[in-house]
Protein backbone atom coordinates (compact mmCIF):
# COMPACT_ATOMS: atom_id res chain seq x y z
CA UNK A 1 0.00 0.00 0.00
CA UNK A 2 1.57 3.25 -0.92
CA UNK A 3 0.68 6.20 1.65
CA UNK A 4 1.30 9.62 1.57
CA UNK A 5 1.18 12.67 3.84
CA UNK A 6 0.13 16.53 2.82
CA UNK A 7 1.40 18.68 4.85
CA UNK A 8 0.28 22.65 4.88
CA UNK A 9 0.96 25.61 7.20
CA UNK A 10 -2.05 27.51 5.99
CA UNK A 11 -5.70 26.05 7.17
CA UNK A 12 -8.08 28.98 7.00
CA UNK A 13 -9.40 28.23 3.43
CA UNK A 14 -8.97 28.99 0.13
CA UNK A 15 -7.84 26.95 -3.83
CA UNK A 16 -5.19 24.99 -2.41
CA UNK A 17 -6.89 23.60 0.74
CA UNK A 18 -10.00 22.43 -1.94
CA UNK A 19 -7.17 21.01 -3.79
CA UNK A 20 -5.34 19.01 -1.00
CA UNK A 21 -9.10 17.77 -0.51
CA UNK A 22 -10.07 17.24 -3.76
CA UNK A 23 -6.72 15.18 -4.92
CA UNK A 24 -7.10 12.86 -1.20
CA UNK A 25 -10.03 11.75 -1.98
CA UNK A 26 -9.58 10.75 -5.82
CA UNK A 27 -5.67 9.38 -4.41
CA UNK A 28 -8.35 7.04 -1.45
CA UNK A 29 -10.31 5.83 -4.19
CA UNK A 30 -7.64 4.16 -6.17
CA UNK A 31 -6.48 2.65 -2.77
CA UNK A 32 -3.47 5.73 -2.24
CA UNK A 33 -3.92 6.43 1.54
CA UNK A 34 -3.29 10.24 2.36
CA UNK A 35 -2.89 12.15 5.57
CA UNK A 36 -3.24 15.68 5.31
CA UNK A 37 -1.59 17.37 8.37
CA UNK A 38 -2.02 21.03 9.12
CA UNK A 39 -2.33 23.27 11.92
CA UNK A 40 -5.09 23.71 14.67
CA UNK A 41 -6.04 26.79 14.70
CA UNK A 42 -8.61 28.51 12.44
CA UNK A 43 -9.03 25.15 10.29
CA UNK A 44 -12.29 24.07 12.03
CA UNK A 45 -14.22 23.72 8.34
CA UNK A 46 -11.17 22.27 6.72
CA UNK A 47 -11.14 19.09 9.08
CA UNK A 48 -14.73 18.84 9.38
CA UNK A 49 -14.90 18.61 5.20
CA UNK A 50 -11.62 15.84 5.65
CA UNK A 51 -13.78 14.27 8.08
CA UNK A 52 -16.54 13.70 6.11
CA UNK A 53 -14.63 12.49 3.23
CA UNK A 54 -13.13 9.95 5.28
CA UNK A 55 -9.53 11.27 5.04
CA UNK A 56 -7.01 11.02 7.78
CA UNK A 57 -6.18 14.27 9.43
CA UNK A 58 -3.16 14.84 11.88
CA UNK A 59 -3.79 18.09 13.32
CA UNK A 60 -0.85 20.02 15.20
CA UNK A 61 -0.07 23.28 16.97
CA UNK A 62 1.65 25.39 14.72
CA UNK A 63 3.04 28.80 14.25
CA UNK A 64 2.46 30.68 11.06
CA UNK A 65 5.60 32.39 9.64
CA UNK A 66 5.13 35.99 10.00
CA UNK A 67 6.91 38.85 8.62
């Protein structure tokens, strides 16, 4: 079984988060297992759309880089 992880600093929303979603679950259905790890906080919708979809989540404090 192959199995991959995602990994993004950014959880608030947005084209690539719909992508990370959108390519996990086409990856599940052809038996390609992928976590998608991001950060805690502000991400509530993000995890609750993984969730739904059946794809693992690792969620993690983390901080944002800043300026």
């Amino acid at each position: 079984m192959i199995k991959l992880v995602n990994i993004t600093e950014e959880a608030r929303g947005g084209g690539p988060l719909k992508r990370i979603h959108q390519v996990a679950e086409f990856l599940q259905d052809k038996g390609i297992a992928t976590d998608v790890l991001f950060p805690k906080n502000e991400s509530e919708d993000f995890y609750i759309g993984l969730v739904k979809s059946n794809v693992p989540t690792i969620r993690i404090a983390l901080t944002r880089l800043t300026k």
